[in-house]
C-alpha atoms as a PDB file:
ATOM      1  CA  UNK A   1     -29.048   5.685 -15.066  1.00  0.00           C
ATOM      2  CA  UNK A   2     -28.251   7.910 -12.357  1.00  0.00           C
ATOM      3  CA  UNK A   3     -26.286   6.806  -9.589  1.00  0.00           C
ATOM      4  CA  UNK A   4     -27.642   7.689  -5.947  1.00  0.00           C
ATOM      5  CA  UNK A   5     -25.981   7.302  -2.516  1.00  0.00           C
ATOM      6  CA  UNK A   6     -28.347   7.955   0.597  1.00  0.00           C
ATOM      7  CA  UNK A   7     -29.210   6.490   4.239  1.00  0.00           C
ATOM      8  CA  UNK A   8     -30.843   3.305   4.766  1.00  0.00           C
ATOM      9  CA  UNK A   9     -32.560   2.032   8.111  1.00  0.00           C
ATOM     10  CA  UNK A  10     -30.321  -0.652   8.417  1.00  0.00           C
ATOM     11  CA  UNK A  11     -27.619  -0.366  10.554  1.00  0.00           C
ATOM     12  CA  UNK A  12     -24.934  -1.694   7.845  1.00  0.00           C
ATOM     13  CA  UNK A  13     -25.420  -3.483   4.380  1.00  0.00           C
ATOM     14  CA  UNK A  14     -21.820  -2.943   3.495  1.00  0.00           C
ATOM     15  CA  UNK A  15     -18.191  -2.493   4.316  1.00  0.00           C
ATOM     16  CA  UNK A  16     -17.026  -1.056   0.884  1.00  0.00           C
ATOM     17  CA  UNK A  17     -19.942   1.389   0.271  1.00  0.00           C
ATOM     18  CA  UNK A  18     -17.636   3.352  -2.435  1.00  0.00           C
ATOM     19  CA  UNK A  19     -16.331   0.458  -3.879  1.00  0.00           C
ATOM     20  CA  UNK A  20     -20.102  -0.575  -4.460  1.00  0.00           C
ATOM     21  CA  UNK A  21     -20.620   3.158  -6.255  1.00  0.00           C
ATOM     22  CA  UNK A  22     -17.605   2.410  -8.333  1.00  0.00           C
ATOM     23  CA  UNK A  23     -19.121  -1.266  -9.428  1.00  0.00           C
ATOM     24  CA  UNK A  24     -22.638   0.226 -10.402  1.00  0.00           C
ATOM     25  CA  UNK A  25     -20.360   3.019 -12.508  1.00  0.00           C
ATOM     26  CA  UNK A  26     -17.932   0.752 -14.075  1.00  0.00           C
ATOM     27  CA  UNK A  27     -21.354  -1.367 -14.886  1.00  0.00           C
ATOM     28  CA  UNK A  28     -23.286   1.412 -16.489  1.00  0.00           C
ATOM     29  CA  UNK A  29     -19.892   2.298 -18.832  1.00  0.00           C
ATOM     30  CA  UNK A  30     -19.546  -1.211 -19.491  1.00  0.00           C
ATOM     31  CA  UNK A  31     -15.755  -0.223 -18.386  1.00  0.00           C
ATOM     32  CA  UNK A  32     -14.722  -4.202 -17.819  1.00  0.00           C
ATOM     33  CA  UNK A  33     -16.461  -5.527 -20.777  1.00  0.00           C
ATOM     34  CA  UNK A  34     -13.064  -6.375 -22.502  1.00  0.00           C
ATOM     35  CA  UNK A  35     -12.138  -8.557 -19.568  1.00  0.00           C
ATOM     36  CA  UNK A  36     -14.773 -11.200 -21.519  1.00  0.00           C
ATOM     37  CA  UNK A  37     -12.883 -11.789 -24.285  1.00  0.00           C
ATOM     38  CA  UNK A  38     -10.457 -13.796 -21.778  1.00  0.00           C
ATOM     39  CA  UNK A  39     -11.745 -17.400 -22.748  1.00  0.00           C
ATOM     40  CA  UNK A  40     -10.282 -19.357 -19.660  1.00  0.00           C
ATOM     41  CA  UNK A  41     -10.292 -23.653 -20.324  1.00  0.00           C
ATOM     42  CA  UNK A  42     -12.649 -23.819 -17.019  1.00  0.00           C
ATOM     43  CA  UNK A  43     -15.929 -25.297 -16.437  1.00  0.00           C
ATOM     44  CA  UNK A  44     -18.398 -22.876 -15.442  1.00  0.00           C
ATOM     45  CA  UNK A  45     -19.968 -23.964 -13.054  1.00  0.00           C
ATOM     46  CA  UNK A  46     -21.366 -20.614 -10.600  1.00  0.00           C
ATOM     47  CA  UNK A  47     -19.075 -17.846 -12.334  1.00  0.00           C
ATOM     48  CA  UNK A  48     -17.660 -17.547 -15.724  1.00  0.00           C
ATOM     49  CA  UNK A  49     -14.167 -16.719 -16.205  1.00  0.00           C
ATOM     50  CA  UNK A  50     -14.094 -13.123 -16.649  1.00  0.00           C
ATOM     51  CA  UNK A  51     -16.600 -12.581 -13.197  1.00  0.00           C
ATOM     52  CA  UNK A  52     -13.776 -14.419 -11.401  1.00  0.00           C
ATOM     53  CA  UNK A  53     -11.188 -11.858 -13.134  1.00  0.00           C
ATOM     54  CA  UNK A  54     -13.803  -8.760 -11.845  1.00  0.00           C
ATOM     55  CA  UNK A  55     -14.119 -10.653  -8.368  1.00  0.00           C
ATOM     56  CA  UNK A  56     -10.030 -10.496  -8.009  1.00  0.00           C
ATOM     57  CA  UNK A  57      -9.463  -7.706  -9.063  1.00  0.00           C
ATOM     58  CA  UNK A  58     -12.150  -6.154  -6.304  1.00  0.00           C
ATOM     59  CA  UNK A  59     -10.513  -8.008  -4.291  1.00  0.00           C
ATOM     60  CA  UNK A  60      -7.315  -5.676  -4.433  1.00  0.00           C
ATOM     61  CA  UNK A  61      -9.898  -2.626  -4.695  1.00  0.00           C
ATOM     62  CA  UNK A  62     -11.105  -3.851  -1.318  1.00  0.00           C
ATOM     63  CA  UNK A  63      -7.849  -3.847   0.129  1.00  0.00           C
ATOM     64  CA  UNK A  64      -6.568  -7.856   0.250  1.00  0.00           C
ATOM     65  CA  UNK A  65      -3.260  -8.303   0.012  1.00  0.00           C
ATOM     66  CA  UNK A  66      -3.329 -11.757  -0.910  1.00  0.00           C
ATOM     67  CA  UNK A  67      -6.588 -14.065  -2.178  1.00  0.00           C
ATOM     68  CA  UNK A  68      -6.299 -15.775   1.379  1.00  0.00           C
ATOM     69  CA  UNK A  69      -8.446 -12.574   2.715  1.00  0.00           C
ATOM     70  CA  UNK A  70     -11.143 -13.276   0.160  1.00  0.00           C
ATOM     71  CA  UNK A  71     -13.281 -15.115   2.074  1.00  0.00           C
ATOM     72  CA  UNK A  72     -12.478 -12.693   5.642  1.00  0.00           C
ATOM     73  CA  UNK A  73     -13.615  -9.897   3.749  1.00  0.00           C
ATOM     74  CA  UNK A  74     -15.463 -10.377   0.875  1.00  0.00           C
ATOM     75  CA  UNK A  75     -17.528 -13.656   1.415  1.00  0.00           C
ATOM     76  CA  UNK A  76     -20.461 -11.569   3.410  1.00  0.00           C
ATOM     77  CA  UNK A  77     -20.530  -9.220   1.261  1.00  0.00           C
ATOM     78  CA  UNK A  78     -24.523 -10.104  -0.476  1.00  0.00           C
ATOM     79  CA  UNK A  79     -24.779  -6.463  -0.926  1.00  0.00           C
ATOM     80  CA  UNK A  80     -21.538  -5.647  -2.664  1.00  0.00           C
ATOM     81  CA  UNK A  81     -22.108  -8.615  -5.140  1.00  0.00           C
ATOM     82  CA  UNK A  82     -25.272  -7.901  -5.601  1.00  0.00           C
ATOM     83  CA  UNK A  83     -24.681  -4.821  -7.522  1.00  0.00           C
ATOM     84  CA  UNK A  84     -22.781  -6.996 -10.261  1.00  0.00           C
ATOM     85  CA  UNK A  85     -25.704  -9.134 -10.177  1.00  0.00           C
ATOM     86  CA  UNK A  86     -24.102 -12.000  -8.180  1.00  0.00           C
ATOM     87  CA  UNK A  87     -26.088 -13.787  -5.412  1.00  0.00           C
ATOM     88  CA  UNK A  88     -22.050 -13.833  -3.499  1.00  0.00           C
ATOM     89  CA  UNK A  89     -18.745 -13.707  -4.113  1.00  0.00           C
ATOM     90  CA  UNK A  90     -16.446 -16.862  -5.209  1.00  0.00           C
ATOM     91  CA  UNK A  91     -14.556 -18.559  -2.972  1.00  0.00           C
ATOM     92  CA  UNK A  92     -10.964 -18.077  -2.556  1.00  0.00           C
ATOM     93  CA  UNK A  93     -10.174 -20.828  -3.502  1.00  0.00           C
ATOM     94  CA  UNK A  94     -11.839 -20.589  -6.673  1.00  0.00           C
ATOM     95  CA  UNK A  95     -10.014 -17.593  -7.381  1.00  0.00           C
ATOM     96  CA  UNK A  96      -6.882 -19.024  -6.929  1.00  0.00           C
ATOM     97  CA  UNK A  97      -7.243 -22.261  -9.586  1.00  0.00           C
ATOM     98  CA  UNK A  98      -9.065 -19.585 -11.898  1.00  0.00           C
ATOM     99  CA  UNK A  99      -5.614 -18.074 -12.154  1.00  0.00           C
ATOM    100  CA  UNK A 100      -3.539 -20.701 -12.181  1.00  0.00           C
ATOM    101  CA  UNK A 101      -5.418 -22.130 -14.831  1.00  0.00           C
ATOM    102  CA  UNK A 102      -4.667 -19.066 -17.298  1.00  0.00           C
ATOM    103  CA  UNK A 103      -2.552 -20.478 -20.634  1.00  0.00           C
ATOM    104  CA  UNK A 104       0.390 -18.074 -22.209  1.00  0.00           C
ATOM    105  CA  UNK A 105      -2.733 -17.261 -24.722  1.00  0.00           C
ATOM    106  CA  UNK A 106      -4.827 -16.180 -21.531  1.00  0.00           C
ATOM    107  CA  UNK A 107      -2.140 -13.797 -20.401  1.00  0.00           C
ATOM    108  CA  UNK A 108      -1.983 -12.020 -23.582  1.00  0.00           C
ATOM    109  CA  UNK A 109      -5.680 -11.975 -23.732  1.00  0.00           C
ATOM    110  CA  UNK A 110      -6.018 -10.406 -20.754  1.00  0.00           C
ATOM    111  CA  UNK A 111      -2.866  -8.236 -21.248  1.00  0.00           C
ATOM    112  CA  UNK A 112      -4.731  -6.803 -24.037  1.00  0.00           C
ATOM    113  CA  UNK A 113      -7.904  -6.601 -21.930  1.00  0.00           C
ATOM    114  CA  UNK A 114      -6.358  -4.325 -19.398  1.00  0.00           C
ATOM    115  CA  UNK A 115      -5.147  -2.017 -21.798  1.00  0.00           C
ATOM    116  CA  UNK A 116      -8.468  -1.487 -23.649  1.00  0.00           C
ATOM    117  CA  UNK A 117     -10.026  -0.863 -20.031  1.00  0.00           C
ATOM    118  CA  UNK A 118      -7.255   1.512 -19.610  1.00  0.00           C
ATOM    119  CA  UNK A 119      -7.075   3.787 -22.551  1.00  0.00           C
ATOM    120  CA  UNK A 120      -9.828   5.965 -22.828  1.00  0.00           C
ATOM    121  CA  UNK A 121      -8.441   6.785 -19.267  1.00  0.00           C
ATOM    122  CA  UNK A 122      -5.242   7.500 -19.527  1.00  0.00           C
ATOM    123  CA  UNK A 123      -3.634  10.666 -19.387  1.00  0.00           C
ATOM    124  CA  UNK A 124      -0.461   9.913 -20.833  1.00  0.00           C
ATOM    125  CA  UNK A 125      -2.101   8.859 -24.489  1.00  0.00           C
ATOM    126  CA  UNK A 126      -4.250  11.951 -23.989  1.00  0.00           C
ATOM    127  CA  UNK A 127      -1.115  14.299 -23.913  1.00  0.00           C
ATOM    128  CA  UNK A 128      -0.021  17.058 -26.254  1.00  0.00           C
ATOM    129  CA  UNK A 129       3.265  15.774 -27.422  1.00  0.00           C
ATOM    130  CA  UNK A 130       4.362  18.689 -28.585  1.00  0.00           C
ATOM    131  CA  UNK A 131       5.798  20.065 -25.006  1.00  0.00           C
ATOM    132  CA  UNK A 132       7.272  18.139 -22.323  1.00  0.00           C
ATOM    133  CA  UNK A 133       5.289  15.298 -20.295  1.00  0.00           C
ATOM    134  CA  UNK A 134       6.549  15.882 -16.417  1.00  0.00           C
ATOM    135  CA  UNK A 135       6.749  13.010 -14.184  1.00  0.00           C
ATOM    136  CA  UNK A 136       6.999  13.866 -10.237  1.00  0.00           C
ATOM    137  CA  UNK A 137       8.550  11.644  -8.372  1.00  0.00           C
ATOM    138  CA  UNK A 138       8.403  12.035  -4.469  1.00  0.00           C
ATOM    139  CA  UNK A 139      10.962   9.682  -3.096  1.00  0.00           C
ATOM    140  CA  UNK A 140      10.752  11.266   0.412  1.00  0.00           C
ATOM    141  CA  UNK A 141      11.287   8.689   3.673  1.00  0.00           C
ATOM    142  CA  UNK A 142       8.073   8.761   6.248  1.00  0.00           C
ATOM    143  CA  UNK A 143       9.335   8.155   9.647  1.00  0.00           C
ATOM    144  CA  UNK A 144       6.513   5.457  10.864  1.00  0.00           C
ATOM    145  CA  UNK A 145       6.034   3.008  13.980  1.00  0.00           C
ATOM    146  CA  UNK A 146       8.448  -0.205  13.942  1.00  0.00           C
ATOM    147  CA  UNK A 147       5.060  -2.139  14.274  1.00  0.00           C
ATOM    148  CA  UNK A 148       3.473   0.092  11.123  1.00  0.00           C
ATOM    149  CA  UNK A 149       2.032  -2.829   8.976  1.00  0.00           C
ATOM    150  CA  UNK A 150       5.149  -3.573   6.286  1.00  0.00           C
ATOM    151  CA  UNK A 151       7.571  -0.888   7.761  1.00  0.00           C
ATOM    152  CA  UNK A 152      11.414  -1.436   6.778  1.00  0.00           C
ATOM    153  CA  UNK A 153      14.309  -0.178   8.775  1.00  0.00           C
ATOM    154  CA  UNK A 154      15.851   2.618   6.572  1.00  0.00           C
ATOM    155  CA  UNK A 155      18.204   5.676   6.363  1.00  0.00           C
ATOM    156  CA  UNK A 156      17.251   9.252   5.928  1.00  0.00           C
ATOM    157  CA  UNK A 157      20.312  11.105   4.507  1.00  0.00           C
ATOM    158  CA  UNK A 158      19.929  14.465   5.452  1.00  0.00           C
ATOM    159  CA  UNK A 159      18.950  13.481   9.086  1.00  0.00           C
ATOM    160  CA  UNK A 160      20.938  15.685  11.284  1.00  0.00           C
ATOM    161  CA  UNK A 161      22.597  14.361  14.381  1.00  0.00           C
ATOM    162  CA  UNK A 162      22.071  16.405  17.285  1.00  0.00           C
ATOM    163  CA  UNK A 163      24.209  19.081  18.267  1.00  0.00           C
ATOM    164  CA  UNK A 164      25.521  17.253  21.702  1.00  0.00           C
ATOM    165  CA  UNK A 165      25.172  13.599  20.579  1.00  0.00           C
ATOM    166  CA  UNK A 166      29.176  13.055  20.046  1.00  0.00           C
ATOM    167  CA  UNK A 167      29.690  14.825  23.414  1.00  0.00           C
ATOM    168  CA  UNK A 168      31.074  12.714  26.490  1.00  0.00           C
ATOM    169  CA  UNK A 169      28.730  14.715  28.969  1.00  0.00           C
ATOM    170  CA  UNK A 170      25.530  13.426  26.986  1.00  0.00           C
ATOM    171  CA  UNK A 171      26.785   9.694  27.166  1.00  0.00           C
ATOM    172  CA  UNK A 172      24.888   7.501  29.931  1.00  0.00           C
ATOM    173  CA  UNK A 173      26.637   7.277  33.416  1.00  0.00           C
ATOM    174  CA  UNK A 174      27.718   3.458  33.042  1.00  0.00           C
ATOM    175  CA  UNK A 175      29.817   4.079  29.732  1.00  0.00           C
ATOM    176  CA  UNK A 176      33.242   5.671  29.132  1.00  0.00           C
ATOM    177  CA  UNK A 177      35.394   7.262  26.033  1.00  0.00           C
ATOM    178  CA  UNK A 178      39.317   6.910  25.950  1.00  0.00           C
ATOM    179  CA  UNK A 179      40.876   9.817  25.666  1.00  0.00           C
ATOM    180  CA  UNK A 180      44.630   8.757  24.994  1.00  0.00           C
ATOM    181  CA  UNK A 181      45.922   5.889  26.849  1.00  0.00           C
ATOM    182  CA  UNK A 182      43.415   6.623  29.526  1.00  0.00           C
ATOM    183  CA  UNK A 183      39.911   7.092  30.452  1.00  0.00           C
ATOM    184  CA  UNK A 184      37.204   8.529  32.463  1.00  0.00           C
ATOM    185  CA  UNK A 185      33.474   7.909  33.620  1.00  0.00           C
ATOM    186  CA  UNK A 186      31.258  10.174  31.841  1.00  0.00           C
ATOM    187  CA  UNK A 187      28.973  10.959  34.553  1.00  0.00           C
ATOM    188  CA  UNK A 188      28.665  14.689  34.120  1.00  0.00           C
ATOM    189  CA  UNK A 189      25.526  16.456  33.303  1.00  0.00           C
ATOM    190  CA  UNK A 190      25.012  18.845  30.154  1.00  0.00           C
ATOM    191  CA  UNK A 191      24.109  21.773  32.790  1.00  0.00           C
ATOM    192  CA  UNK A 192      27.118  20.864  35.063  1.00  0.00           C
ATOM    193  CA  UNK A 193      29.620  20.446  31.743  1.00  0.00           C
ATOM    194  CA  UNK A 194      28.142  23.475  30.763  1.00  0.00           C
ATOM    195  CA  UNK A 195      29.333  25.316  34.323  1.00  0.00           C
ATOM    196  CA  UNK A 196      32.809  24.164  34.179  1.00  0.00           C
ATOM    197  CA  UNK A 197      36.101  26.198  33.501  1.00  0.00           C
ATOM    198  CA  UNK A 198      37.667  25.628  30.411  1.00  0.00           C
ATOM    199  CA  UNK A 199      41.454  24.651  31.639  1.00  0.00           C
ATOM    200  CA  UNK A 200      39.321  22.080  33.573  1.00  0.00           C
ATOM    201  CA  UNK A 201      38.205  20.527  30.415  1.00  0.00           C
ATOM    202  CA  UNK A 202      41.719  20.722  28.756  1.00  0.00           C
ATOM    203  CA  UNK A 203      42.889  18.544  32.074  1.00  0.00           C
ATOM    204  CA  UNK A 204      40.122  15.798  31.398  1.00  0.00           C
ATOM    205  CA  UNK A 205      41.070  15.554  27.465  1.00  0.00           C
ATOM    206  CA  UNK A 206      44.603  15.389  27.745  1.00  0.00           C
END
């Protein structure tokens, strides 16, 4: 089968158009097929055990952090579902006692699942062991906006602190820096500090 994408006259029929491409593909390569062999104690009532396993993880593929956005994002979505045959998608809910209902033997089952999806994809098993596998690692800090969705407050090492930060000139008007037992205002400007004889400066440090 030959997978086409094109334009319909509708105006949408879904959000997750690539994540619909990647369905009918994983379909035609029977990719998730070892997810079946998870035998979950459920009753099936609308979805077996291993659809609700597909539907989950879709649900990450789609982009929901937690099973609470199920229903937000995925519940509409006829189309999507449709191309694994599904009239919709399970509610949330569902989801959620589908997984807590998974036994210790469940875990393994699908722990060995995951790895038979896996392997004829991965690049580390298909590597020639006779030279060296490199792993790059880019640990490099992204400055971002304090209101970027799960930004931290962190610390960039090799940040460089201005040239004039520790000066007193570049310090606001209402604050002051001892110097000895006394102190001044520091309510000169960088372009008038910069003007200023140097025995004058030698009288304000001392």
């Amino acid at each position: 089968m030959t997978i086409e994408i094109d334009f319909t006259n509708e105006l949408t029929n879904t959000r997750y158009a690539p994540l619909a491409v990647l369905s009918a593909l994983y379909q035609q390569n029977h990719v998730l097929q070892p997810l079946e062999q998870v035998a979950i104690p459920m009753k099936v009532r609308d979805f077996r055990g291993s659809e609700k396993l597909i539907q989950v993880m879709l649900s990450i593929l789609a982009g929901c952090t937690t099973l609470s956005e199920v229903n937000q994002k995925l519940k509409m979505e006829s189309t999507l579902a449709g191309v694994w045959r599904w009239e919709r998608f399970a509610d949330q809910a569902s989801l959620s006692r589908t997984l807590d209902a998974l036994t210790q033997t469940n875990l393994v089952e699908l722990r060995r699942g995951t790895s038979e999806v896996c392997r004829p994809y991965s690049q580390t098993r298909l590597h020639d062991w006779r030279g060296y596998l490199w792993l790059d690692f880019d640990l490099t800090g992204l400055p971002c906006s304090p209101k970027a969705e799960e930004s931290q407050k962190g610390y960039f090492a090799d940040k460089k602190t201005p040239v004039d930060a520790s000066w007193h000139v570049s310090a606001p008007s209402h604050t002051t820096r001892h110097s000895g037992l006394s102190c001044f205002l520091a309510t000169a400007t960088r372009s008038s500090a910069s003007n200023r004889q140097s025995w004058q400066w030698k009288m304000l440090l001392s």
